[in-house]
C-alpha atoms as a PDB file:
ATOM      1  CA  UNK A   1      15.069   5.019  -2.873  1.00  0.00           C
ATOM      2  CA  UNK A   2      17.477   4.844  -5.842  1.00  0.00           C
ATOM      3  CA  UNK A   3      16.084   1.374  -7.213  1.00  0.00           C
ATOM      4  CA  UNK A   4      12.950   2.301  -6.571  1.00  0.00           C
ATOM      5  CA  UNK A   5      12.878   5.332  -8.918  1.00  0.00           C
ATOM      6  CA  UNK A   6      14.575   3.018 -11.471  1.00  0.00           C
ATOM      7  CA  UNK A   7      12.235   0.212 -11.093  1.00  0.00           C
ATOM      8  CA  UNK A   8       9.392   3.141 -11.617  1.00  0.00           C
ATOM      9  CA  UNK A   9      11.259   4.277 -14.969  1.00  0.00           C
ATOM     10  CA  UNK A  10      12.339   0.903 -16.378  1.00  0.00           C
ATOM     11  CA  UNK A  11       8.176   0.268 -15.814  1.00  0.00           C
ATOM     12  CA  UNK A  12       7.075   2.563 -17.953  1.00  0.00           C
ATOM     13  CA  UNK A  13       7.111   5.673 -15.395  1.00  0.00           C
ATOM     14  CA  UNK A  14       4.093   4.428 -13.127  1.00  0.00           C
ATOM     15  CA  UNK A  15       3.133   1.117 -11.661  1.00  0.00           C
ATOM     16  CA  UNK A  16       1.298  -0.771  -8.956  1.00  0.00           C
ATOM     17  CA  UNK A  17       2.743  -1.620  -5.845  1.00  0.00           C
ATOM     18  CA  UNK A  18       2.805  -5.113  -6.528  1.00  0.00           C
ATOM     19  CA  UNK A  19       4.704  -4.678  -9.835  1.00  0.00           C
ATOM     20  CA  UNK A  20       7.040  -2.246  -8.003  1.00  0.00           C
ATOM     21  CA  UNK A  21       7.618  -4.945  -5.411  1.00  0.00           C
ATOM     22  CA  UNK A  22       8.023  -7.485  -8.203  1.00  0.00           C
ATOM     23  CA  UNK A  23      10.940  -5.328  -9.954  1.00  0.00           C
ATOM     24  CA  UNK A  24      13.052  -4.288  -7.096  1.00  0.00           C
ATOM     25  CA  UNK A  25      13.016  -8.146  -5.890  1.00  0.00           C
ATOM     26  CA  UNK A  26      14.073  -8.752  -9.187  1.00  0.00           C
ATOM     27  CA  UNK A  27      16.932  -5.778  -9.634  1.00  0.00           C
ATOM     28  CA  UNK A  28      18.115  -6.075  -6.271  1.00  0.00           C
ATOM     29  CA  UNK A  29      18.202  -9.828  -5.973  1.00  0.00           C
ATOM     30  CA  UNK A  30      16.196 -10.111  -2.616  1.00  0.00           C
ATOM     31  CA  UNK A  31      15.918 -13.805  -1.713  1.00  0.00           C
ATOM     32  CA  UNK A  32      12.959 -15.542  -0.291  1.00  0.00           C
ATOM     33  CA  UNK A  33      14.173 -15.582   3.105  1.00  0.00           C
ATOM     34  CA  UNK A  34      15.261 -11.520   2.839  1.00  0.00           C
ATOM     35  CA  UNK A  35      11.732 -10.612   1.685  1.00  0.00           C
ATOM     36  CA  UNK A  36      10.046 -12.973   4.451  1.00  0.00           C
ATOM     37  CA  UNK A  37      12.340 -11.502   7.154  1.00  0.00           C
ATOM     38  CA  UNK A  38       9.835  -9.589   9.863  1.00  0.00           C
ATOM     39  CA  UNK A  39       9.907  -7.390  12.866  1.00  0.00           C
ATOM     40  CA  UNK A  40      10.425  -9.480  15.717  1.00  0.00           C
ATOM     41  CA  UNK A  41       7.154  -7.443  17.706  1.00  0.00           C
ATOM     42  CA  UNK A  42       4.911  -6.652  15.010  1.00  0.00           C
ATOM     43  CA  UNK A  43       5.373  -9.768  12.668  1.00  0.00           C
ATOM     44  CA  UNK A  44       5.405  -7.186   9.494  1.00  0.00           C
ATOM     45  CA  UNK A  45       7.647  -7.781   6.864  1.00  0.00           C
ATOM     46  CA  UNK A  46      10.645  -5.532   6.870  1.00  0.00           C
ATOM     47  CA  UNK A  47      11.573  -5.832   3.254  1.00  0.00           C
ATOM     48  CA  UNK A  48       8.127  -4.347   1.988  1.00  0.00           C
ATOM     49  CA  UNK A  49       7.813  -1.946   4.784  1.00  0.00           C
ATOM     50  CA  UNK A  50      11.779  -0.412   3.585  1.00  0.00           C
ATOM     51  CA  UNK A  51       9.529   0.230   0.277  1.00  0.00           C
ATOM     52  CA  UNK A  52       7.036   1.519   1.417  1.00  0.00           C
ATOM     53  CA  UNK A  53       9.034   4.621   3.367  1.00  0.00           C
ATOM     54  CA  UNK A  54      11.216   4.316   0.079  1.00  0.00           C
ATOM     55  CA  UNK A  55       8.182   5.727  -1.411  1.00  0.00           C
ATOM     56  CA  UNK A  56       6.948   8.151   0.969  1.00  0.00           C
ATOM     57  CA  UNK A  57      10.038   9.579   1.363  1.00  0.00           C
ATOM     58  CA  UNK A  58      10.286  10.056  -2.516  1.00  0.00           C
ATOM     59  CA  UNK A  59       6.843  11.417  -2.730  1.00  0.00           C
ATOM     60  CA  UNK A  60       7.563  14.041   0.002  1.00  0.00           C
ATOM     61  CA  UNK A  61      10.505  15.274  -2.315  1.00  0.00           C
ATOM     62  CA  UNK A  62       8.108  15.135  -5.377  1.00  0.00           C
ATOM     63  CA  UNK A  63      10.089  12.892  -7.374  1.00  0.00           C
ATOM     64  CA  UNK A  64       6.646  10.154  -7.100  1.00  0.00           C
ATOM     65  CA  UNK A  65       3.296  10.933  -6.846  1.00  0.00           C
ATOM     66  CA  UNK A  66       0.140   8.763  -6.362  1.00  0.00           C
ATOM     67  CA  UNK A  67      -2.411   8.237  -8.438  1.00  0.00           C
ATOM     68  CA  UNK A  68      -4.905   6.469  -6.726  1.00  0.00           C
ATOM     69  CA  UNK A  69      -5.704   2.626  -5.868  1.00  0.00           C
ATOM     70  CA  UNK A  70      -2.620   2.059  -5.416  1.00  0.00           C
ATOM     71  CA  UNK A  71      -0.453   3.138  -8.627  1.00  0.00           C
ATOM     72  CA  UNK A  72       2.830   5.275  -8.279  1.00  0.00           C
ATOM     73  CA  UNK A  73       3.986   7.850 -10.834  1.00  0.00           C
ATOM     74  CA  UNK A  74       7.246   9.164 -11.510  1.00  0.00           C
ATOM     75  CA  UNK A  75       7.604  12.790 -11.849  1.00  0.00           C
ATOM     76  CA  UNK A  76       9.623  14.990 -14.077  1.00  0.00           C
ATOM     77  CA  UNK A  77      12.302  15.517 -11.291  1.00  0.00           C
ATOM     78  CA  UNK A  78      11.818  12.140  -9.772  1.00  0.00           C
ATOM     79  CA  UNK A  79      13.058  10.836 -13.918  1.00  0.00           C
ATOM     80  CA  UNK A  80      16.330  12.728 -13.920  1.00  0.00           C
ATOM     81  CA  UNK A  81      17.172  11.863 -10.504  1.00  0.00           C
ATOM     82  CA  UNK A  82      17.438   8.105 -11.301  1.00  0.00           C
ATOM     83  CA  UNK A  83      21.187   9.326 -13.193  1.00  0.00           C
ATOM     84  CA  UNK A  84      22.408   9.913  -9.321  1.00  0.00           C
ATOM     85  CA  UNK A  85      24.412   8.100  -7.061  1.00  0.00           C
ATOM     86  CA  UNK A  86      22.005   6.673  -3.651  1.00  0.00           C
ATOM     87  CA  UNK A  87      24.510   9.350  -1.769  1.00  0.00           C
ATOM     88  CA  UNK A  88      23.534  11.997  -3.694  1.00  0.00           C
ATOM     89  CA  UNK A  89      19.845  10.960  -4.431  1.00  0.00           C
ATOM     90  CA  UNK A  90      19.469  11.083  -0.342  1.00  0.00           C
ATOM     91  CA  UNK A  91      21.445  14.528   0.064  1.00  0.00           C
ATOM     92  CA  UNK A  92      18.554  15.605  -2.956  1.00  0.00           C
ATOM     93  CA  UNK A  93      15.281  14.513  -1.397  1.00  0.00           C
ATOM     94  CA  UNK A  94      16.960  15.564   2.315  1.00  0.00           C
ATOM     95  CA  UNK A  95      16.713  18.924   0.853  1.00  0.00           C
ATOM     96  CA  UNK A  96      13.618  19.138  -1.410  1.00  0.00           C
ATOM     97  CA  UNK A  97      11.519  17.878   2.059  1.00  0.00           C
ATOM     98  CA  UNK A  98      13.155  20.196   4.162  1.00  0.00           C
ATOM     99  CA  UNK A  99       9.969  22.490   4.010  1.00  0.00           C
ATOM    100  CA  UNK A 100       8.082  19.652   4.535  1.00  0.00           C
ATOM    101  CA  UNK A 101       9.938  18.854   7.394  1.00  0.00           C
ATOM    102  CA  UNK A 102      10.467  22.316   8.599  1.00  0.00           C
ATOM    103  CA  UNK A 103       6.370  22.216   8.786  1.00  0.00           C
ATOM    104  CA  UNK A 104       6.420  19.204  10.913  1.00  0.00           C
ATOM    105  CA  UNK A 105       8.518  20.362  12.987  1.00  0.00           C
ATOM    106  CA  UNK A 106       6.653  24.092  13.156  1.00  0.00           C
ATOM    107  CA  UNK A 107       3.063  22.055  13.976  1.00  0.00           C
ATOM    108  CA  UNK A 108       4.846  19.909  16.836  1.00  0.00           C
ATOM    109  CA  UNK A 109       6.215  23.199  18.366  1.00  0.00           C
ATOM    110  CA  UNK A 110       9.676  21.423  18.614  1.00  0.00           C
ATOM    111  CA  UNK A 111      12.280  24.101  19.592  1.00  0.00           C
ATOM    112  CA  UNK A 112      14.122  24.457  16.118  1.00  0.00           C
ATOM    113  CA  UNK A 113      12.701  24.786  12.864  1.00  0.00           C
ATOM    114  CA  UNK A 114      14.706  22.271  10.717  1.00  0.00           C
ATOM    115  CA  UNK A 115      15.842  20.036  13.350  1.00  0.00           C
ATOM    116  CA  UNK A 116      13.814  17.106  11.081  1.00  0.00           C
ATOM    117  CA  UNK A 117      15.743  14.239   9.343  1.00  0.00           C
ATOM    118  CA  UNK A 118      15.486  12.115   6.595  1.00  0.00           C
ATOM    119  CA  UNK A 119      17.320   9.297   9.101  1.00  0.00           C
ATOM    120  CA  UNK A 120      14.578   9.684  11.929  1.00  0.00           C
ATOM    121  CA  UNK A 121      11.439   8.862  10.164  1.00  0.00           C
ATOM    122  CA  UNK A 122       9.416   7.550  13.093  1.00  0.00           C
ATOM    123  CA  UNK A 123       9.745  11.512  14.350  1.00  0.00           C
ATOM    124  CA  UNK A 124       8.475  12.316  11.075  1.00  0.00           C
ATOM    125  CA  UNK A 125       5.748  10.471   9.624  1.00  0.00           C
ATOM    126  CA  UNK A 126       4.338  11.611   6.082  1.00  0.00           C
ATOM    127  CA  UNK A 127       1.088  13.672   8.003  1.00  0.00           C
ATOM    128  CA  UNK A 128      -1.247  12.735   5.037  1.00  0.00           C
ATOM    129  CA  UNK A 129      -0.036   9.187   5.309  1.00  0.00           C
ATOM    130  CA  UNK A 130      -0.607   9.167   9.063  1.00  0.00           C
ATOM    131  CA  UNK A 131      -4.510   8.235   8.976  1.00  0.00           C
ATOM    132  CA  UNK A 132      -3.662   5.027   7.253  1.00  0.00           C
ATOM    133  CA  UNK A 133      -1.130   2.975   9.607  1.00  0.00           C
ATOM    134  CA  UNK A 134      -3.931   4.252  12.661  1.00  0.00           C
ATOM    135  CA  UNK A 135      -6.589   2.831  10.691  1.00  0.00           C
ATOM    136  CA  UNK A 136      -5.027  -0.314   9.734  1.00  0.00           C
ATOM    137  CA  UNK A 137      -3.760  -0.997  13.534  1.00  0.00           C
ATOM    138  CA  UNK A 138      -7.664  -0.160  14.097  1.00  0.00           C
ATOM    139  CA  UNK A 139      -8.666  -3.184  11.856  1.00  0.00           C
ATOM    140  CA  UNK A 140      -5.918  -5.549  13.191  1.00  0.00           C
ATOM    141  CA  UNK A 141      -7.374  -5.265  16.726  1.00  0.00           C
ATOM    142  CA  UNK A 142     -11.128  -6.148  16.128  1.00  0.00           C
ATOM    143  CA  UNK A 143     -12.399  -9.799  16.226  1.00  0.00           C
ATOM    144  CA  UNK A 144     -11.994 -12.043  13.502  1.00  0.00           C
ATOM    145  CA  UNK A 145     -15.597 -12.297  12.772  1.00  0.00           C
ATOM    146  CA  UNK A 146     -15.923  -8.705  13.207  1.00  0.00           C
ATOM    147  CA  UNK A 147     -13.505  -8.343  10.310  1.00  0.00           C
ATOM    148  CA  UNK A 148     -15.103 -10.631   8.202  1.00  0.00           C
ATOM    149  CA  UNK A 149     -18.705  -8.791   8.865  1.00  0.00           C
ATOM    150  CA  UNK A 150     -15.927  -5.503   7.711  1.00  0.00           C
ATOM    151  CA  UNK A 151     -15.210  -7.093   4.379  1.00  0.00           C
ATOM    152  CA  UNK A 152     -18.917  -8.420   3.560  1.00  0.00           C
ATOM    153  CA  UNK A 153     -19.985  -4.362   3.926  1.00  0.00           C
ATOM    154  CA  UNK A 154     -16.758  -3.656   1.862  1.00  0.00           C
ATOM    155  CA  UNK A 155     -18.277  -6.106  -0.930  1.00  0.00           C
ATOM    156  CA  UNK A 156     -21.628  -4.976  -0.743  1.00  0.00           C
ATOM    157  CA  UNK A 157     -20.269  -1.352  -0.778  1.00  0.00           C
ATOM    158  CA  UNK A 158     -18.647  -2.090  -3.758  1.00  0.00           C
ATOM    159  CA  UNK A 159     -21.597  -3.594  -5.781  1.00  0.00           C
ATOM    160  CA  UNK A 160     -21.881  -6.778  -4.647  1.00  0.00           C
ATOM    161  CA  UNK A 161     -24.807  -8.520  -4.420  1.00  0.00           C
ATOM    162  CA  UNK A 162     -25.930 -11.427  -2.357  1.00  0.00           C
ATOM    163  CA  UNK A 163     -22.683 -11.313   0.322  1.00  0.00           C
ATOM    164  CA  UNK A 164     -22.808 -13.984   2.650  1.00  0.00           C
ATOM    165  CA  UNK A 165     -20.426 -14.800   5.265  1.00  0.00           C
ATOM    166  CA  UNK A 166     -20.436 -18.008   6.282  1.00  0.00           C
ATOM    167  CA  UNK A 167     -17.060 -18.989   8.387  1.00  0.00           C
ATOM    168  CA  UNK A 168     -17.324 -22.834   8.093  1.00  0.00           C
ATOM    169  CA  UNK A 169     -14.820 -24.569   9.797  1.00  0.00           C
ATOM    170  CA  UNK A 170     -13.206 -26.755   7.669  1.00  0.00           C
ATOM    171  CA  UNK A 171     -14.075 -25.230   4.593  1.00  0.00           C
ATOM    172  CA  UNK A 172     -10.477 -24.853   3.050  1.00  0.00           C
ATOM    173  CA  UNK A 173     -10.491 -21.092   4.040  1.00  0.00           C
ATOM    174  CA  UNK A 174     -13.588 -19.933   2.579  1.00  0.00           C
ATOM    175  CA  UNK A 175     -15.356 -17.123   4.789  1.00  0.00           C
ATOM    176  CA  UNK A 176     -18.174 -16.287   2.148  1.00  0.00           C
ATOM    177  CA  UNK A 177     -19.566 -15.531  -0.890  1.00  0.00           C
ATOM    178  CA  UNK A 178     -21.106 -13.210  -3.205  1.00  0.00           C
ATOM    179  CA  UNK A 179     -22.420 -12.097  -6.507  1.00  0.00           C
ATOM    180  CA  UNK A 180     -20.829  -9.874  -8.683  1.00  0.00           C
ATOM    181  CA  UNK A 181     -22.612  -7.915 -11.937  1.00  0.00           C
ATOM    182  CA  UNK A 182     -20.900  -6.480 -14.657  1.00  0.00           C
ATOM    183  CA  UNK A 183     -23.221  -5.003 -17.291  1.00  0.00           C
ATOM    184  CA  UNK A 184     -24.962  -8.390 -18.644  1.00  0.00           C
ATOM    185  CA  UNK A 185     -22.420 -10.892 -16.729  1.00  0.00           C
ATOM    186  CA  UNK A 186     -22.757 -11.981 -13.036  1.00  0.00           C
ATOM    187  CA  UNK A 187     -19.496 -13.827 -11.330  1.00  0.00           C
ATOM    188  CA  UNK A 188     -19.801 -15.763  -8.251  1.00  0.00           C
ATOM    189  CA  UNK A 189     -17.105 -14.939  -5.706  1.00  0.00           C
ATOM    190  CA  UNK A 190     -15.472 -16.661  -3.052  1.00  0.00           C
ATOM    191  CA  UNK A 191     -13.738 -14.612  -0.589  1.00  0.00           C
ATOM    192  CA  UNK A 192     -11.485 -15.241   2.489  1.00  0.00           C
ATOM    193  CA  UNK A 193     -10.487 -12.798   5.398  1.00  0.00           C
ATOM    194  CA  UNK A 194      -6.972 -12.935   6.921  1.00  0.00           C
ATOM    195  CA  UNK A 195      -6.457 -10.234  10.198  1.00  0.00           C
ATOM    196  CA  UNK A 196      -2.621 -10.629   9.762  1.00  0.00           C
ATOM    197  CA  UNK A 197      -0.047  -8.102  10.865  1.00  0.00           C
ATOM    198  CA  UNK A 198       2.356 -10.742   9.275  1.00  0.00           C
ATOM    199  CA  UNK A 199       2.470 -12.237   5.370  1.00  0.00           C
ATOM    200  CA  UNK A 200       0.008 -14.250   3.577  1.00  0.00           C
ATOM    201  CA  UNK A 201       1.916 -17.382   1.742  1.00  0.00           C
ATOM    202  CA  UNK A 202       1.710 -18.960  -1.499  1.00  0.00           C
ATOM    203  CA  UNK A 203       0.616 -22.152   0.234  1.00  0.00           C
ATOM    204  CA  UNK A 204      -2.418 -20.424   1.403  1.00  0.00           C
ATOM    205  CA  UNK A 205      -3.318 -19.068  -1.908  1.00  0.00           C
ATOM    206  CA  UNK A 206      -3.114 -22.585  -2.935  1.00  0.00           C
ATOM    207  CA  UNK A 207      -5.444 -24.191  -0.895  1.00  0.00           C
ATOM    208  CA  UNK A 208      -7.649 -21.117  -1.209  1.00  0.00           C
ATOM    209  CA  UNK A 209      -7.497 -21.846  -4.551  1.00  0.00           C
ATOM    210  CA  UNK A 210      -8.023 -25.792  -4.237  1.00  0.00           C
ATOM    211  CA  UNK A 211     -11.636 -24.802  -2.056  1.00  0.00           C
ATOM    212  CA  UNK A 212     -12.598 -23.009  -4.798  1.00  0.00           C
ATOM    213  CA  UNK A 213     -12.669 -25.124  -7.916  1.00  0.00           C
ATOM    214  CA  UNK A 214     -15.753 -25.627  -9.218  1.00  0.00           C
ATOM    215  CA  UNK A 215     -17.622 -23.627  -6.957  1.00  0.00           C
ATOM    216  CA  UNK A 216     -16.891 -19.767  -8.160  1.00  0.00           C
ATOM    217  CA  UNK A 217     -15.700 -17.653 -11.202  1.00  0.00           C
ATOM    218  CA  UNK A 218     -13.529 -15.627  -9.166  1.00  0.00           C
ATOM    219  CA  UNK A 219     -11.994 -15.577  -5.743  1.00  0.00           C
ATOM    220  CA  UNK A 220     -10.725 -12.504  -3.751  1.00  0.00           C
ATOM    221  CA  UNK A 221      -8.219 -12.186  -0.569  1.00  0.00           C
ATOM    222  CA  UNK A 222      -8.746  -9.809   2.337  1.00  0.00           C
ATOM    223  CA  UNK A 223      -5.598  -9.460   4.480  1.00  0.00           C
ATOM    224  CA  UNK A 224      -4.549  -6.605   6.870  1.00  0.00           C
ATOM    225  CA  UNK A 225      -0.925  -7.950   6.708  1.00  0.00           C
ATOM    226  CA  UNK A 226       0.814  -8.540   2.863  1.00  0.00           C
ATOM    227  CA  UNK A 227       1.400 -10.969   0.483  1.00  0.00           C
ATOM    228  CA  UNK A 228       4.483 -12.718   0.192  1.00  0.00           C
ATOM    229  CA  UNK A 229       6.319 -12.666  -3.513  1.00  0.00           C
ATOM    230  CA  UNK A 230       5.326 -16.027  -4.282  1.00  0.00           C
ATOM    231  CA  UNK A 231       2.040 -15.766  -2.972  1.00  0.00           C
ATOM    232  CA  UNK A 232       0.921 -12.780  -5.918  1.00  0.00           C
ATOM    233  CA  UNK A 233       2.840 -15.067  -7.984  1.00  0.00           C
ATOM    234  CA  UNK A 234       0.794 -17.954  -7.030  1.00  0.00           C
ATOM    235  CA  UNK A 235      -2.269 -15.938  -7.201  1.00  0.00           C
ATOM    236  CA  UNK A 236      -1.592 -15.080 -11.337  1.00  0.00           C
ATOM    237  CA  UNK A 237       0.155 -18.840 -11.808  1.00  0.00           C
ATOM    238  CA  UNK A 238      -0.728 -19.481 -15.732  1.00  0.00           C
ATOM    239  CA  UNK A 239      -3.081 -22.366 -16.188  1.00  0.00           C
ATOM    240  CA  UNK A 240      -4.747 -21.478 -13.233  1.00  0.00           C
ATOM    241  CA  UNK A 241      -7.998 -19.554 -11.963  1.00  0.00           C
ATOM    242  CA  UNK A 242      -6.832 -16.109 -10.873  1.00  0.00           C
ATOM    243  CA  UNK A 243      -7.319 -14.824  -7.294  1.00  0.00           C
ATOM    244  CA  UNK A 244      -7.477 -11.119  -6.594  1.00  0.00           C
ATOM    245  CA  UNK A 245      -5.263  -9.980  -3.305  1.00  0.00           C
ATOM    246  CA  UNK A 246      -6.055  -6.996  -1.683  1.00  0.00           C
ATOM    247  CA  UNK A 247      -3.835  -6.613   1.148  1.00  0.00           C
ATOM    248  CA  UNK A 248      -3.660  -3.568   4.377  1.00  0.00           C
ATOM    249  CA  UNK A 249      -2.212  -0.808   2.271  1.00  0.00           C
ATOM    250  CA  UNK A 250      -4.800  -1.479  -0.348  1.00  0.00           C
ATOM    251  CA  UNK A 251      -7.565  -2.309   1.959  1.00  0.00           C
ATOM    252  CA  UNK A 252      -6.889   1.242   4.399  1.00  0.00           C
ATOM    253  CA  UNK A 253      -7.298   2.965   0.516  1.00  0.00           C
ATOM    254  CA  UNK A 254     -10.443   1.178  -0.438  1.00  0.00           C
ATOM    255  CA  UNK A 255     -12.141   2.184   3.179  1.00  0.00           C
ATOM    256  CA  UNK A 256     -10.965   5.747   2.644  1.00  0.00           C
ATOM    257  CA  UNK A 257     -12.685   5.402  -1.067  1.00  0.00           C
ATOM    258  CA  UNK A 258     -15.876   4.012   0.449  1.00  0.00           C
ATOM    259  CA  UNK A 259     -15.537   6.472   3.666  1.00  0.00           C
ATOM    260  CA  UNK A 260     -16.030   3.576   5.723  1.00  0.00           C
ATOM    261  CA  UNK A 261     -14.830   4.147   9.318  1.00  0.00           C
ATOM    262  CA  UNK A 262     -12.944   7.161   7.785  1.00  0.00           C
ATOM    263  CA  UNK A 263     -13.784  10.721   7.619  1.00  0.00           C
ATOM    264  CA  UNK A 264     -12.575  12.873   5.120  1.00  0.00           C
ATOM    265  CA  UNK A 265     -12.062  16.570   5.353  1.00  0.00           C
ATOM    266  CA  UNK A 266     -11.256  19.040   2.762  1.00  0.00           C
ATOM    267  CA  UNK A 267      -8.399  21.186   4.392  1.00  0.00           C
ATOM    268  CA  UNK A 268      -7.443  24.465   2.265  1.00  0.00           C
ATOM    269  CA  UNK A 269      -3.783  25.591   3.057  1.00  0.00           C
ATOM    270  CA  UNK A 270      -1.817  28.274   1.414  1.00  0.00           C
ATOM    271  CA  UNK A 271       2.266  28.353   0.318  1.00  0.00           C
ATOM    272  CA  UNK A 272       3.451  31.667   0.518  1.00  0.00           C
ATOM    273  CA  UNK A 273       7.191  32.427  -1.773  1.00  0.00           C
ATOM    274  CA  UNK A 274       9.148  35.286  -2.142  1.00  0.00           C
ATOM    275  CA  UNK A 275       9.599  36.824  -5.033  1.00  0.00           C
ATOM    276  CA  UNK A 276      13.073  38.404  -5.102  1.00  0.00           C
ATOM    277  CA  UNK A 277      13.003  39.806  -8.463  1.00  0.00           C
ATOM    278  CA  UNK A 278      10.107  41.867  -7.440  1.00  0.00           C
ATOM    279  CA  UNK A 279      12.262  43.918  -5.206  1.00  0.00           C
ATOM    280  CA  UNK A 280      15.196  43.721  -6.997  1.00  0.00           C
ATOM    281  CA  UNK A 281      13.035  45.506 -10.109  1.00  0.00           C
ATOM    282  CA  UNK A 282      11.936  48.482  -7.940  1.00  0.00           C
END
């Protein structure tokens, strides 16, 4: 958690994932084979999934906040804790989320109010946070062309014209096509779908990229997994075309944005304090 408030501050005091990911690598010296390490059952990274509860657990303890698509913002009280020690940084944000946790607890009936810890997280999943890893293990188990048809609707959703999917064998990875306008200026885009619950690599943004040449302005990546460090890397490489990544955490946000196989509902809620100088003024 520690690092990642730093890497937050040192950015400027809100970044993207990727450039989050990008900074702790750097400032915590995380080789290749540490950040490629994965779960032996799922196949998911374990490195980028650390970060990600890093984050949550931050943001439950309002030292981060989210801003949308995928940016992070460090709070007020989220800047002066990156002066503490990761000992006492954890002791903090164990007690700024013990409401939160208190109110797990409370909605799962569990015998003691309280009884929630910062060291059991799979008991106590971020609630608001819960909708995405369901949806994303949703989109992991369909078919690969169904996920392909997924991300041609995504495209068109988005303002794409023209979306094809075509799925050619032998094709160096290319799963379709489309059109899109900006104002005066059209881009053709090449796009390929990858239903991973492991790590896209730099080798296949290279060949993704090698299909491409001369054929399209842009090219775009659809995975439900990640993207290795060296594959964003490879996907920004100077002297080279650019390919956009969008990978599951990103793609569960842009279906919620598009309300595409996700319903949202506004839920009011109040917070009720005491006032103790009230009744210490009577």
């Amino acid at each position: 958690m520690l690092p990642t408030l730093k890497a937050l501050h040192a950015l400027g005091g809100s970044a993207s994932i990727e450039e989050i990911q990008d900074r702790l690598v750097s400032d915590m010296g995380l080789t290749p084979e540490q950040m490629e390490a994965a779960y032996p059952k799922s196949g998911a990274l374990i490195a980028p999934d650390r970060m990600s509860w890093a984050r949550s657990y931050l943001k439950i303890a309002g030292l981060l906040k989210r801003a949308g698509k995928g940016i992070w913002v460090l709070t007020d009280q989220g800047r002066e804790a990156t002066g503490m020690t990761p000992a006492q940084l954890k002791a903090h944000v164990k007690k700024l989320s013990a409401p939160h946790h208190a109110s797990v607890v409370a909605r799962r009936k569990q015998a003691r109010a309280g009884e929630a810890s910062i060291d059991n997280v799979e008991e106590e999943t971020e609630q608001e946070d819960v909708w995405a890893d369901q949806l994303l293990a949703k989109v992991q188990s369909i078919e690969p062309a169904a996920f392909e048809r997924l991300a041609q609707r995504i495209l068109r959703e988005s303002g794409f014209t023209r979306v094809e999917v075509t799925g050619k064998s032998g094709d160096g990875g290319i799963d379709g096509h489309g059109v899109l306008r900006v104002n005066l200026i059209s881009f053709q885009v090449l796009f390929q779908c990858k239903r991973y619950k492991g790590s896209v690599s730099a080798g296949t943004v290279r060949d993704f990229r090698g299909a491409m040449q001369g054929r399209a302005d842009k090219g775009l990546i659809i995975t439900t997994g990640t993207f290795t460090p060296d594959a964003r890397r490879e996907a920004t490489r100077d002297g080279a075309p650019a390919i956009d990544l969008i990978d599951g955490e990103a793609l569960t946000d842009l279906l919620k944005s598009l309300k595409l196989g996700v319903r949202v509902e506004q839920v009011i809620t109040e917070r009720v304090t005491v006032e103790e100088d009230f009744f210490d003024e009577i």
